[in-house]
N, C-alpha and C. Protein backbone atom coordinates (compact mmCIF):
# COMPACT_ATOMS: atom_id res chain seq x y z
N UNK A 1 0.84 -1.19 0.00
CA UNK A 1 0.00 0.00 0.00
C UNK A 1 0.88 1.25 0.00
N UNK A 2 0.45 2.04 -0.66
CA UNK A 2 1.43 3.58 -1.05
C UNK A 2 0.44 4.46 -0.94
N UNK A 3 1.23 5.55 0.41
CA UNK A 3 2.69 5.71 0.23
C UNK A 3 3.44 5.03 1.16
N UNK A 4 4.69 4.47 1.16
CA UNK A 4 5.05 3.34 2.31
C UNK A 4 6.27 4.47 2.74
N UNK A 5 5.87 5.06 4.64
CA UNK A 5 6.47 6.05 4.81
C UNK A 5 7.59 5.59 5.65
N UNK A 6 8.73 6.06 5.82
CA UNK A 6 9.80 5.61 7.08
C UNK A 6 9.99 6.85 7.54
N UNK A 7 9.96 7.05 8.63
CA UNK A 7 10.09 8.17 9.24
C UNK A 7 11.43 8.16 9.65
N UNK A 8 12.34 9.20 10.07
CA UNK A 8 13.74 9.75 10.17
C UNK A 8 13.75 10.43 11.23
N UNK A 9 13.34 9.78 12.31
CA UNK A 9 13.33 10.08 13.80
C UNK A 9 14.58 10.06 14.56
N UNK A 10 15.32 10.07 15.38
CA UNK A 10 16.66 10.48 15.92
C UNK A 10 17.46 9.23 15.21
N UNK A 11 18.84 9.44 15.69
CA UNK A 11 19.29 10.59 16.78
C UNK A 11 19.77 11.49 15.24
N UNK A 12 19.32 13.20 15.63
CA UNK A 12 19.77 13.79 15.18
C UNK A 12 20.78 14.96 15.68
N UNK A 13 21.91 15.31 14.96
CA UNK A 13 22.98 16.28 15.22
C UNK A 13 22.14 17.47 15.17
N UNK A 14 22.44 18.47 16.30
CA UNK A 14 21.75 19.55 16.34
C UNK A 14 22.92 20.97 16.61
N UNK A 15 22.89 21.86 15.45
CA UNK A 15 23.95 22.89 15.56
C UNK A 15 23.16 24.46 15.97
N UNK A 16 23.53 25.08 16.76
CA UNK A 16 23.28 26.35 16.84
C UNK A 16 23.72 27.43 16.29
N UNK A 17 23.45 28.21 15.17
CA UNK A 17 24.37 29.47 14.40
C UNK A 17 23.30 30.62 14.41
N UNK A 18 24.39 31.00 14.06
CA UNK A 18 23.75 32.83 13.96
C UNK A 18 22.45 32.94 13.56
N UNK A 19 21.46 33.04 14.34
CA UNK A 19 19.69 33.26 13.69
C UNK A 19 19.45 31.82 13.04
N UNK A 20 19.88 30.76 13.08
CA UNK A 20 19.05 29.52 12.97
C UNK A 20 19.91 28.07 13.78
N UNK A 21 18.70 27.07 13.27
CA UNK A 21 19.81 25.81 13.97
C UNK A 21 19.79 24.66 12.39
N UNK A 22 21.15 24.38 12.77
CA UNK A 22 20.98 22.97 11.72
C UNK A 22 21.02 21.65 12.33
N UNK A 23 20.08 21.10 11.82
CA UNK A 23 19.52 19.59 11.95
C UNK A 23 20.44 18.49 10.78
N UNK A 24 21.64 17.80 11.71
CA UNK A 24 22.36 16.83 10.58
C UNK A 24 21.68 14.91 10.86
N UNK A 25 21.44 14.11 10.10
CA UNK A 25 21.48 13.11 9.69
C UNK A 25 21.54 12.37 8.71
N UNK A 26 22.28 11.05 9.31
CA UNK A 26 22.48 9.95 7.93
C UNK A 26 21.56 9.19 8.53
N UNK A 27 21.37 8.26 7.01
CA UNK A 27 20.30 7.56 6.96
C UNK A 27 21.55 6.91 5.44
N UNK A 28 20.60 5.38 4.93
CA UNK A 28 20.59 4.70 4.66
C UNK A 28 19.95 4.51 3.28
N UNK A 29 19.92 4.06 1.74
CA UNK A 29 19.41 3.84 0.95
C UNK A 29 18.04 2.62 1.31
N UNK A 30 16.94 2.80 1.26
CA UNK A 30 15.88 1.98 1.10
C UNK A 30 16.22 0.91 0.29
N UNK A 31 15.75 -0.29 0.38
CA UNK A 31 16.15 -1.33 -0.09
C UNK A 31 15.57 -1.04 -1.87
N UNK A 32 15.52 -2.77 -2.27
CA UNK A 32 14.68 -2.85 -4.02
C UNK A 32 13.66 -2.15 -4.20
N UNK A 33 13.81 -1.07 -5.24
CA UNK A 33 12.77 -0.32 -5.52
C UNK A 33 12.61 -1.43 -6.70
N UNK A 34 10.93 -1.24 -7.11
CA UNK A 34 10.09 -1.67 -8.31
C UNK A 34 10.58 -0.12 -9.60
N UNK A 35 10.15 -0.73 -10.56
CA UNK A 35 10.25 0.26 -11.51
C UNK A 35 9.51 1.34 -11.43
N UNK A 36 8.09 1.13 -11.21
CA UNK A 36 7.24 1.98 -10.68
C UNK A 36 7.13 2.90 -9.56
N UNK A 37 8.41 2.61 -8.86
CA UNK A 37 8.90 3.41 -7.51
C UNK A 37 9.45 4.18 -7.41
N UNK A 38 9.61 5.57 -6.89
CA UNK A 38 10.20 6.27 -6.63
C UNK A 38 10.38 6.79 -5.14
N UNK A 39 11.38 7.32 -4.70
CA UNK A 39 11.76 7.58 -2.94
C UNK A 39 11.50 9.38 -3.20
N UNK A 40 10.74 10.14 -2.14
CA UNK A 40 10.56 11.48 -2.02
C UNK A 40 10.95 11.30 -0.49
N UNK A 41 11.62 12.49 0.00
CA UNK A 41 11.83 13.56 0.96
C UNK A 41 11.19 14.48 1.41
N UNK A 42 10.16 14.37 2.37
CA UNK A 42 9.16 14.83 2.98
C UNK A 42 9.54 15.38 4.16
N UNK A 43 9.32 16.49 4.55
CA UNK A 43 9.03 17.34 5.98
C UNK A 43 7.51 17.83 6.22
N UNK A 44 7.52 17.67 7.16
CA UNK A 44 5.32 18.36 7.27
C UNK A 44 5.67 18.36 8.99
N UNK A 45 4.97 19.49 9.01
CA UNK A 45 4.66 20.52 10.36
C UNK A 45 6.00 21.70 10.94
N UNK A 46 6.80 21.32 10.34
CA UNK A 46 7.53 22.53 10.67
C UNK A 46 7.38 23.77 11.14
N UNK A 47 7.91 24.48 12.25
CA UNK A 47 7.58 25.23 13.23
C UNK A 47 8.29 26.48 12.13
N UNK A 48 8.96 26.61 11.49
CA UNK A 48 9.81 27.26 10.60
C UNK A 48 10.10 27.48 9.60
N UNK A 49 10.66 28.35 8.74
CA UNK A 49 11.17 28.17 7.50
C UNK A 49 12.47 27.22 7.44
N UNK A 50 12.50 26.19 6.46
CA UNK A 50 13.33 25.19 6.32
C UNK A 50 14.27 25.23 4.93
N UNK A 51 15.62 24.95 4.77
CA UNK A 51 16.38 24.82 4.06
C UNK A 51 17.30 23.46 3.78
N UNK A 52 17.04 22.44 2.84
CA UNK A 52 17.33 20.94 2.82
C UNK A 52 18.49 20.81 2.06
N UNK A 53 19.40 19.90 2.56
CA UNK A 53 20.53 19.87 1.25
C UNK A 53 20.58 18.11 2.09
N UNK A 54 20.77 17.61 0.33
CA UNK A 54 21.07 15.71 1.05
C UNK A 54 22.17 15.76 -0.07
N UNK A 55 23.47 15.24 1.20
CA UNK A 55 25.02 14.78 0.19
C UNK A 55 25.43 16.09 -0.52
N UNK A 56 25.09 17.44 0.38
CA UNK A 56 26.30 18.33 -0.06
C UNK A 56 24.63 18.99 -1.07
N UNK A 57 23.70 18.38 -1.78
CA UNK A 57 23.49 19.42 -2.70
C UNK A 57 21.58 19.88 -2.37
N UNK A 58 21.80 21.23 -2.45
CA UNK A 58 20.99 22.12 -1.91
C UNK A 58 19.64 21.29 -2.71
N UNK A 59 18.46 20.92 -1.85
CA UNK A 59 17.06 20.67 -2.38
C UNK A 59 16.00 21.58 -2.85
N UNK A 60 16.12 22.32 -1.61
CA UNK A 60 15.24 23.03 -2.02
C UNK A 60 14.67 24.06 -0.27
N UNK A 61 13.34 24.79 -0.64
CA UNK A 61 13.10 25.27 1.49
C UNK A 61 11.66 25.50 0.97
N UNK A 62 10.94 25.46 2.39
CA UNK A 62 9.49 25.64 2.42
C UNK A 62 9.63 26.41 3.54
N UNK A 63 8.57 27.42 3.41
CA UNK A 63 8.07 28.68 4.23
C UNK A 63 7.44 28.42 5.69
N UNK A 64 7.28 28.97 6.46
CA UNK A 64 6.35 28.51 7.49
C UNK A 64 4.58 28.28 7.15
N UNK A 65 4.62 29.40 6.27
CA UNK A 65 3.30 29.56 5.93
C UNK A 65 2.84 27.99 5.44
N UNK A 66 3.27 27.10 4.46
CA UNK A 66 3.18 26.15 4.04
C UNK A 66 3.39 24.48 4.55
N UNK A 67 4.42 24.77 5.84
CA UNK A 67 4.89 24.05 6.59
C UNK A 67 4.79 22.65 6.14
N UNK A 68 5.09 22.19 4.83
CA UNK A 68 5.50 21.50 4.37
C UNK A 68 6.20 21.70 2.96
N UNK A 69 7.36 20.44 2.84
CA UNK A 69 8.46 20.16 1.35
C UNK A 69 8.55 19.01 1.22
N UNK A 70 8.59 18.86 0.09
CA UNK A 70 9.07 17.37 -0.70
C UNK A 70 9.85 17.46 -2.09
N UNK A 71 10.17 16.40 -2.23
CA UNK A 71 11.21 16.13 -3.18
C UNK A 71 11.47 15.10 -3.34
N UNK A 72 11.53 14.92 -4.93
CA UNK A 72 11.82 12.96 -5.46
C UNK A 72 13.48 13.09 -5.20
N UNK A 73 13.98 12.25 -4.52
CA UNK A 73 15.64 12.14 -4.06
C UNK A 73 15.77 10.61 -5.00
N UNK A 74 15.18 10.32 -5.50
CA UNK A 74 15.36 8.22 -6.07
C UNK A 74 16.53 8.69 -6.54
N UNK A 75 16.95 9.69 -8.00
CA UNK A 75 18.07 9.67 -7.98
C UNK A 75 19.10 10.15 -7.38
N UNK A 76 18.94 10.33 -6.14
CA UNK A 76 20.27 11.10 -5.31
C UNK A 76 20.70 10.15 -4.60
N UNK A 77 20.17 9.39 -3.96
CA UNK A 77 20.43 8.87 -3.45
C UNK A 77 21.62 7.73 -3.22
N UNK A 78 22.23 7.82 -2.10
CA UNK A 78 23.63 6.69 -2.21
C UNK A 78 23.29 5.68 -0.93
N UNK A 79 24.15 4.71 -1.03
CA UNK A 79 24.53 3.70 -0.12
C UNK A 79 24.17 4.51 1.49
N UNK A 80 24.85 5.45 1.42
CA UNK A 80 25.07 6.35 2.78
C UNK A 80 24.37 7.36 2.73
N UNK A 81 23.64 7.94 3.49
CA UNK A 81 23.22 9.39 2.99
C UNK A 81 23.44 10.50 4.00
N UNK A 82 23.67 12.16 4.03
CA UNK A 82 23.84 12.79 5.04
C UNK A 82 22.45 13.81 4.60
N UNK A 83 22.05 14.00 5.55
CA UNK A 83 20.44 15.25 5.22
C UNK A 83 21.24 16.14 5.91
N UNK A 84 20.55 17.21 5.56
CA UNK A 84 20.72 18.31 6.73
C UNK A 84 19.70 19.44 6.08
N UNK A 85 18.80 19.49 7.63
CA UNK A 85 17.62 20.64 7.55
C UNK A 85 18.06 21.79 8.28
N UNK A 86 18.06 22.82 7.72
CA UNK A 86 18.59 24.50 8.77
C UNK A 86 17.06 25.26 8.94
N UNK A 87 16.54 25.53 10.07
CA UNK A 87 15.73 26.28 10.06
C UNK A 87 15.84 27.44 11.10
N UNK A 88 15.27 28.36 10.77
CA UNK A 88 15.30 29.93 11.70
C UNK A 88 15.41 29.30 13.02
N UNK A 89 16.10 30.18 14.27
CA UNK A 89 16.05 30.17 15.20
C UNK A 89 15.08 30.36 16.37
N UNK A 90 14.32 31.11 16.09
CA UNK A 90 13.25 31.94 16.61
C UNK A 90 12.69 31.18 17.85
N UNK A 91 12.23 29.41 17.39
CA UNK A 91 11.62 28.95 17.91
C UNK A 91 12.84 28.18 18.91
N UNK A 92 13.96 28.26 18.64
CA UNK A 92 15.08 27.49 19.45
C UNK A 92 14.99 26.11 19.83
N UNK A 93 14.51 25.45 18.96
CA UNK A 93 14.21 23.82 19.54
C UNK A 93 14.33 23.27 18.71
N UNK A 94 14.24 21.33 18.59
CA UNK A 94 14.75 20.39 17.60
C UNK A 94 13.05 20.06 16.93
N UNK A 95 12.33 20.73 17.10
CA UNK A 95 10.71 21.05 17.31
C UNK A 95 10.27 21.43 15.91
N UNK A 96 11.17 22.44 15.77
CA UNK A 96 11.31 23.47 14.69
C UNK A 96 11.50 22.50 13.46
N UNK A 97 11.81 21.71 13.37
CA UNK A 97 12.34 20.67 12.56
C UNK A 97 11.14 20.08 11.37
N UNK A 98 10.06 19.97 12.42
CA UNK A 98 8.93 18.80 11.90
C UNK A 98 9.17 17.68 11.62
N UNK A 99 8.37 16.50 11.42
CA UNK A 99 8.82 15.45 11.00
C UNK A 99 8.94 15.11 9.54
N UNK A 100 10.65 14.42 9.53
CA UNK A 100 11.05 14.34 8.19
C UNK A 100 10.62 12.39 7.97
N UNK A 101 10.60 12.37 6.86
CA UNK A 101 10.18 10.79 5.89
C UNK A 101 10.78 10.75 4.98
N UNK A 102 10.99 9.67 4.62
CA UNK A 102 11.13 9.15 3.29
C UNK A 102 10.21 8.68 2.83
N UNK A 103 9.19 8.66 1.26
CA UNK A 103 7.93 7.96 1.00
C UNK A 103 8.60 7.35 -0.15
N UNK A 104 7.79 5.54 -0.15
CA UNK A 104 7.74 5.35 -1.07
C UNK A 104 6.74 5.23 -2.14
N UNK A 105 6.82 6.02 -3.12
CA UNK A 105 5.50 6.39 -3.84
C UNK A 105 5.77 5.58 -5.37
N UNK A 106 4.33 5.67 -6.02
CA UNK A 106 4.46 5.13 -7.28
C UNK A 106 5.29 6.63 -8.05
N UNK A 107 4.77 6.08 -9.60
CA UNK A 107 4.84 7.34 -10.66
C UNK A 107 4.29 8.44 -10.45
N UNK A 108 2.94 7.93 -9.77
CA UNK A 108 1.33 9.17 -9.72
C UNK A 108 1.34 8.91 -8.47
N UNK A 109 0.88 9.86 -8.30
CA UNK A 109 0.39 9.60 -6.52
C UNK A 109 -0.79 11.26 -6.43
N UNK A 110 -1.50 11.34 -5.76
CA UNK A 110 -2.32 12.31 -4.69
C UNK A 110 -1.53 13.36 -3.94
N UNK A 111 -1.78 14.48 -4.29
CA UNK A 111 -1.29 15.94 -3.78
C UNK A 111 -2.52 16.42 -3.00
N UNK A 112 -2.71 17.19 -2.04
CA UNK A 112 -3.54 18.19 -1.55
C UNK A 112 -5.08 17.81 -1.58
N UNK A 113 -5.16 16.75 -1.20
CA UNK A 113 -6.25 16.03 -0.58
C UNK A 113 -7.24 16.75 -0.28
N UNK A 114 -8.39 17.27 -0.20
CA UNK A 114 -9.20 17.53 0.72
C UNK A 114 -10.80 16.68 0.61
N UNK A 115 -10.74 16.18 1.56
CA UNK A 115 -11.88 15.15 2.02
C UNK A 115 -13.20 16.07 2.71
N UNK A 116 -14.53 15.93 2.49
CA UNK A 116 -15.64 16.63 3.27
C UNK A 116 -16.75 15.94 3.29
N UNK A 117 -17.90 16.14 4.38
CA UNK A 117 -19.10 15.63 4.13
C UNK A 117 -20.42 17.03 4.41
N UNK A 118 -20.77 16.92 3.20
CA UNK A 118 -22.22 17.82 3.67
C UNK A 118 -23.36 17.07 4.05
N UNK A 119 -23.73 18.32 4.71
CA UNK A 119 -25.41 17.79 5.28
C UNK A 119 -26.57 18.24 5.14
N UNK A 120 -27.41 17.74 4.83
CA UNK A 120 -28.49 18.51 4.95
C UNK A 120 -30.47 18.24 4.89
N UNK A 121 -30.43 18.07 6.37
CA UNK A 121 -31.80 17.07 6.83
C UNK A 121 -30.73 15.52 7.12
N UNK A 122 -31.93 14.57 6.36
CA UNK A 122 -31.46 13.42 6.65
C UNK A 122 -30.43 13.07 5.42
N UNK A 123 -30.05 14.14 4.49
CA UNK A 123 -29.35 13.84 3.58
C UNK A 123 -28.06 14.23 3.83
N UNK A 124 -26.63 13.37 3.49
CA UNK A 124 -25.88 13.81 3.26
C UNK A 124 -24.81 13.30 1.74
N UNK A 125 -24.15 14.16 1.61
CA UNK A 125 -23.10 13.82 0.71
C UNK A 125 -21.36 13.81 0.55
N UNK A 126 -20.85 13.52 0.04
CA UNK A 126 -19.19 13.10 0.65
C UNK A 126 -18.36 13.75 -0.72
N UNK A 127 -17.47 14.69 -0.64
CA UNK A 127 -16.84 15.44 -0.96
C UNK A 127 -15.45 15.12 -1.14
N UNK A 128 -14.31 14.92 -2.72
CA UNK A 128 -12.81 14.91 -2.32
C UNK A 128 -12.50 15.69 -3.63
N UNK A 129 -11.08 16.26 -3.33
CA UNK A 129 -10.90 17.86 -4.36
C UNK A 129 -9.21 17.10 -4.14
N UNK A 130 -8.54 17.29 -5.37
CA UNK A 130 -7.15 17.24 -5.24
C UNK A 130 -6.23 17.39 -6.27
N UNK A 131 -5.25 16.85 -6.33
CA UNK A 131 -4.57 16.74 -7.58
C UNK A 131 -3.61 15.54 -7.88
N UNK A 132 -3.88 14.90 -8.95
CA UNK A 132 -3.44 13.95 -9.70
C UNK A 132 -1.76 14.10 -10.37
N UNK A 133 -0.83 13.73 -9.49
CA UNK A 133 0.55 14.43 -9.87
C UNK A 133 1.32 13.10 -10.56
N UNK A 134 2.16 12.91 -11.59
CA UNK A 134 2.83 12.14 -11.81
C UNK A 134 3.37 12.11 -13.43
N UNK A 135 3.40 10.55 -13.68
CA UNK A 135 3.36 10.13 -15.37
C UNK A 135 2.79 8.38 -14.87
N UNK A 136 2.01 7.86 -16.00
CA UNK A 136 1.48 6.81 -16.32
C UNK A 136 1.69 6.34 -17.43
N UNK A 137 1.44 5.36 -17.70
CA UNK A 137 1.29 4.98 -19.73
C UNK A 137 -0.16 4.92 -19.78
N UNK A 138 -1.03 4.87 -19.20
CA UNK A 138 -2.29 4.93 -19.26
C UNK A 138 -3.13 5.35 -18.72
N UNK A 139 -4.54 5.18 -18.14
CA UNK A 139 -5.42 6.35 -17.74
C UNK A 139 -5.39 5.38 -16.38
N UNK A 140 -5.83 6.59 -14.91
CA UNK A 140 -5.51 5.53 -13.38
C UNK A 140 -6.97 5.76 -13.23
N UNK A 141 -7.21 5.39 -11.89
CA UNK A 141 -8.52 5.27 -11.47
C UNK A 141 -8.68 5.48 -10.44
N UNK A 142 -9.82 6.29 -9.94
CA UNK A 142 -10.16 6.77 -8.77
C UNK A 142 -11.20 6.47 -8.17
N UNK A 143 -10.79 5.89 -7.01
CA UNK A 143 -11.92 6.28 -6.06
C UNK A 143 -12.25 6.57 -5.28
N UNK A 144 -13.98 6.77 -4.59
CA UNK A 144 -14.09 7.28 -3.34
C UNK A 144 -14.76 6.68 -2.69
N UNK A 145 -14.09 6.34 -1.46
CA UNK A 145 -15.05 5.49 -0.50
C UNK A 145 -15.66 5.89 0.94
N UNK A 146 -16.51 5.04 1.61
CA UNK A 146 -16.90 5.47 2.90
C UNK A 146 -16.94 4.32 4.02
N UNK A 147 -16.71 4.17 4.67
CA UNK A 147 -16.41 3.00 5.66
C UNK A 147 -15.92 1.65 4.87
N UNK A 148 -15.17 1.63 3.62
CA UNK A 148 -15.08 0.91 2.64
C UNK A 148 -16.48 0.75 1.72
N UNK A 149 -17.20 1.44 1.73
CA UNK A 149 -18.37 1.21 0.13
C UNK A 149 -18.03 2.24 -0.99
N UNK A 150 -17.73 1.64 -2.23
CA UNK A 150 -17.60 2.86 -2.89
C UNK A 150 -18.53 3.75 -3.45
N UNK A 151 -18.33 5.15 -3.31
CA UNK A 151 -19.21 6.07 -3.44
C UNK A 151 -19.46 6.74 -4.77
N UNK A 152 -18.04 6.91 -5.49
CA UNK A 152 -18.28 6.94 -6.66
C UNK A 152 -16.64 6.65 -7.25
N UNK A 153 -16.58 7.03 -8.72
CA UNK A 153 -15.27 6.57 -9.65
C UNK A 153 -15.37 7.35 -10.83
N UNK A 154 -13.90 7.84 -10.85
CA UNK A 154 -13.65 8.10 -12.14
C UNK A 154 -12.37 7.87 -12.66
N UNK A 155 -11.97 7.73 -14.18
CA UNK A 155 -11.06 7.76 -14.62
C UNK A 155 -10.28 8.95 -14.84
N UNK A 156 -9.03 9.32 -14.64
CA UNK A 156 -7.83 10.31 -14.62
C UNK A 156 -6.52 9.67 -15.67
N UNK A 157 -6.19 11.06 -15.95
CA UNK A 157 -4.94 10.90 -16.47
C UNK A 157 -3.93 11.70 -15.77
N UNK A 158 -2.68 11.20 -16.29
CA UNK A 158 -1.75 12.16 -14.87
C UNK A 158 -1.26 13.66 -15.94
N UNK A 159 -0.52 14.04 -14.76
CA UNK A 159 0.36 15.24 -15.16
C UNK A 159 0.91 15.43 -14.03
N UNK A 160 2.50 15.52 -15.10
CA UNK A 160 3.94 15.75 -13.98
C UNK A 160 3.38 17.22 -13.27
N UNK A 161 3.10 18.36 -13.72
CA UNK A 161 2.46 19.35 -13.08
C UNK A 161 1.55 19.22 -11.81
N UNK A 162 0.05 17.97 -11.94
CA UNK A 162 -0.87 17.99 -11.47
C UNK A 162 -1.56 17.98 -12.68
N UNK A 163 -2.73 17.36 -12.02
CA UNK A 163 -4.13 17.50 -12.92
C UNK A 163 -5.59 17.46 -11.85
N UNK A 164 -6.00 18.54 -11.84
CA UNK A 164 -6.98 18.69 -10.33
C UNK A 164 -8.42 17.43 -10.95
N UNK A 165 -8.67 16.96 -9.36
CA UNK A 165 -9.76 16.26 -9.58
C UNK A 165 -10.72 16.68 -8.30
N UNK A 166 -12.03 16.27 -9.09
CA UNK A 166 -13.36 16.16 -7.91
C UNK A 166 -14.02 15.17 -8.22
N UNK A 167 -14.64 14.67 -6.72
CA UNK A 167 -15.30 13.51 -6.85
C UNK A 167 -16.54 14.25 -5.87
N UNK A 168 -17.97 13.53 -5.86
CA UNK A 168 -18.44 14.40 -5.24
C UNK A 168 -19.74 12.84 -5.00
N UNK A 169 -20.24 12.57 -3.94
CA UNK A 169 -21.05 11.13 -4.00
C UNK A 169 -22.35 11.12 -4.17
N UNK A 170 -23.00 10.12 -4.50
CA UNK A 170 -25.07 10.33 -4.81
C UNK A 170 -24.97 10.95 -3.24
N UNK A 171 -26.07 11.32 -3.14
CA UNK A 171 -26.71 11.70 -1.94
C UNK A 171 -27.21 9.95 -1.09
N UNK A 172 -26.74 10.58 0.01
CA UNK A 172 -26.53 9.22 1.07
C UNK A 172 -28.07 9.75 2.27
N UNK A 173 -28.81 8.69 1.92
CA UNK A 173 -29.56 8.93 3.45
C UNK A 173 -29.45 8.05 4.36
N UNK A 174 -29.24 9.02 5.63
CA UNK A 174 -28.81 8.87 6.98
C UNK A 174 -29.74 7.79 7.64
N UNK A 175 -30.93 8.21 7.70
CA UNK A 175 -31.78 7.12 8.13
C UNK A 175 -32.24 7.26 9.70
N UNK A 176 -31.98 6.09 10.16
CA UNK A 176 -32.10 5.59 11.27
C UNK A 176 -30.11 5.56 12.00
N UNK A 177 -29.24 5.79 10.49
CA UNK A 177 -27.86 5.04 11.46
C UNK A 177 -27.11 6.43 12.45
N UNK A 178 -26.77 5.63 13.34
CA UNK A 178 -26.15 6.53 14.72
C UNK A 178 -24.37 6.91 13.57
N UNK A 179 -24.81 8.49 13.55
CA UNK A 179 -23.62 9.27 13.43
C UNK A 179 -22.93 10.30 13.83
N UNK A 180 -22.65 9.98 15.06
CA UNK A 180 -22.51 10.38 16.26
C UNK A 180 -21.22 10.35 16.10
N UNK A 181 -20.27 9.05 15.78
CA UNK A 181 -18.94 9.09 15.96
C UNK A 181 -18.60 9.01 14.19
N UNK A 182 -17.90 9.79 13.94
CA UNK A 182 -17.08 9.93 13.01
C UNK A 182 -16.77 8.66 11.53
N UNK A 183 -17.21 8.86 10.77
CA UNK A 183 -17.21 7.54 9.84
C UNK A 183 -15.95 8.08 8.58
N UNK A 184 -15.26 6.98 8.07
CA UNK A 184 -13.82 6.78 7.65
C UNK A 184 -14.53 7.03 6.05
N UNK A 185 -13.66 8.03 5.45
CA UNK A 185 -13.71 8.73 4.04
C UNK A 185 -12.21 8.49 3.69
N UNK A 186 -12.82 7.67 2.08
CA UNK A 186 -10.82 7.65 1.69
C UNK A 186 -10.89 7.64 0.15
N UNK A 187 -9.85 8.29 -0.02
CA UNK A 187 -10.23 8.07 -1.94
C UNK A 187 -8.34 7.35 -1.74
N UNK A 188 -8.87 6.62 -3.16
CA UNK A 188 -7.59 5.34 -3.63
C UNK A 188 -7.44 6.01 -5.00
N UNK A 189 -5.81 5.89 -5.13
CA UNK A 189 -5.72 6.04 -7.19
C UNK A 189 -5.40 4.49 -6.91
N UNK A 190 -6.21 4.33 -8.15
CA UNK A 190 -5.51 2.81 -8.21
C UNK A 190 -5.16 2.60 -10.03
N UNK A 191 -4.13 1.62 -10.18
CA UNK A 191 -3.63 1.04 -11.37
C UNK A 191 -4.10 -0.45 -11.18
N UNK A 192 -4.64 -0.72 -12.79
CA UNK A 192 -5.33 -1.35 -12.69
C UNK A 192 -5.54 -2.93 -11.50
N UNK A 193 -5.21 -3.57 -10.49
CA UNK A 193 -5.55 -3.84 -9.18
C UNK A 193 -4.81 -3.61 -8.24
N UNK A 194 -3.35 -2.69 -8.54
CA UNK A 194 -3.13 -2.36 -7.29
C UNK A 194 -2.96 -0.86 -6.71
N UNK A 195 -3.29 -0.58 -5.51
CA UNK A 195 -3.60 0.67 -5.09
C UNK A 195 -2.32 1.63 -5.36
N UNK A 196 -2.57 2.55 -5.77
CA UNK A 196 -0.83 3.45 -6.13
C UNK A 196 -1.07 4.64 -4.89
N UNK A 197 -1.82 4.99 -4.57
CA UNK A 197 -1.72 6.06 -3.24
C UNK A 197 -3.01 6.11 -2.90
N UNK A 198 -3.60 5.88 -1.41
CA UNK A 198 -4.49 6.65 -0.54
C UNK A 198 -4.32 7.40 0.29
N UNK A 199 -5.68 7.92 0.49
CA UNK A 199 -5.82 8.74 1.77
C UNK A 199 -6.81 9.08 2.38
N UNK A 200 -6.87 9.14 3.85
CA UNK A 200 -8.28 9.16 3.99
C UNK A 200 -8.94 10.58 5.12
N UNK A 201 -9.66 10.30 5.92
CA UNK A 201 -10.07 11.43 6.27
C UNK A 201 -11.57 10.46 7.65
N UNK A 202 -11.39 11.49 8.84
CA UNK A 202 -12.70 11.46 9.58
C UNK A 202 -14.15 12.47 8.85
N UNK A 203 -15.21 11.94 8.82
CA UNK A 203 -16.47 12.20 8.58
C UNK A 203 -17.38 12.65 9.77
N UNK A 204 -17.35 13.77 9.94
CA UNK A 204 -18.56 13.86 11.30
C UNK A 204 -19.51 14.96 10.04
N UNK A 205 -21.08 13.92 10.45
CA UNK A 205 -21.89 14.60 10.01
C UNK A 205 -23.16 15.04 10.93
């Protein structure tokens, strides 16, 4: 199932300089990638503005405002690897950092998710908005589900850019069922039977 994440949790080297701190670690090449695989470099929640360099060469930085970066590293990657994240000082902690990953993703995968449910009376309906990022040789497939039933499907094509999608479900009546606690919303790209990226989402209606 993708994205298959490893997280890059300690021990990390922690430097103090003039108006920021740098965050050093090695890490390790991921084992047999499939052809269809690629390794990205993920940070999400960062307290800070961030600046990434893996093996000496500069990646790239994400803002606070955005508090997340990524980046396909498959080809950077060596036997050995050294990261190093620098972010502003301000916040003075290893905090500031957020948590970094490695994902392993297909070709295509799901950008900027957003999952919803409307309501209204005994009716409701289930909502997902995103973008379709990659390359394929052929058209992928989407879907959307709700406690596992699928709600609806469509076919997509990719783009290395993005290619925005909406899915939007029949109208669902509520009934008699207790929805009180939160029910599980997930849309899947899938190639033809195996899943290339989900994601899902709580439902309170």
């Amino acid at each position: 199932m993708y994205p298959h994440r490893i997280r890059l949790r300690g021990p990390w080297e922690c430097e103090s300089l003039t108006g920021k701190v740098r965050h050093k670690r090695h890490f390790g090449r991921p084992g047999r990638l499939d052809e269809h695989e690629r390794v990205w470099l993920t940070i999400s929640g960062s307290d800070a503005t961030a600046e990434v360099w893996l093996n000496g060469q500069h990646l790239g930085w994400s803002v606070e405002e955005t508090k997340y970066f990524e980046c396909d590293v498959t080809g950077r990657l060596l036997h050995g690897n050294d990261l190093t994240v620098e972010t502003a000082a301000a916040n003075g902690n290893a905090g500031a950092r957020g948590e970094v990953s490695l994902e392993i993703r297909c070709t295509a995968f799901l950008r900027a998710v957003r999952i919803s449910g409307t309501r209204e009376g005994d009716i409701a309906r289930i909502h997902a908005a995103g973008e379709v990022v990659g390359t394929c040789e052929g058209p992928l497939e989407l879907y959307l589900l709700l406690d596992r039933a699928t709600l609806n499907y469509a076919k997509v094509e990719t783009d290395p850019n993005g290619r925005p999608f909406s899915l939007t479900s029949e109208p669902i009546s509520l009934g008699k069922e207790d929805w009180s606690e939160p029910h599980q919303a997930r849309v899947e790209l899938v190639n033809v039977a195996t899943v290339w990226y989900e994601t899902e989402a709580s439902i309170h209606l």
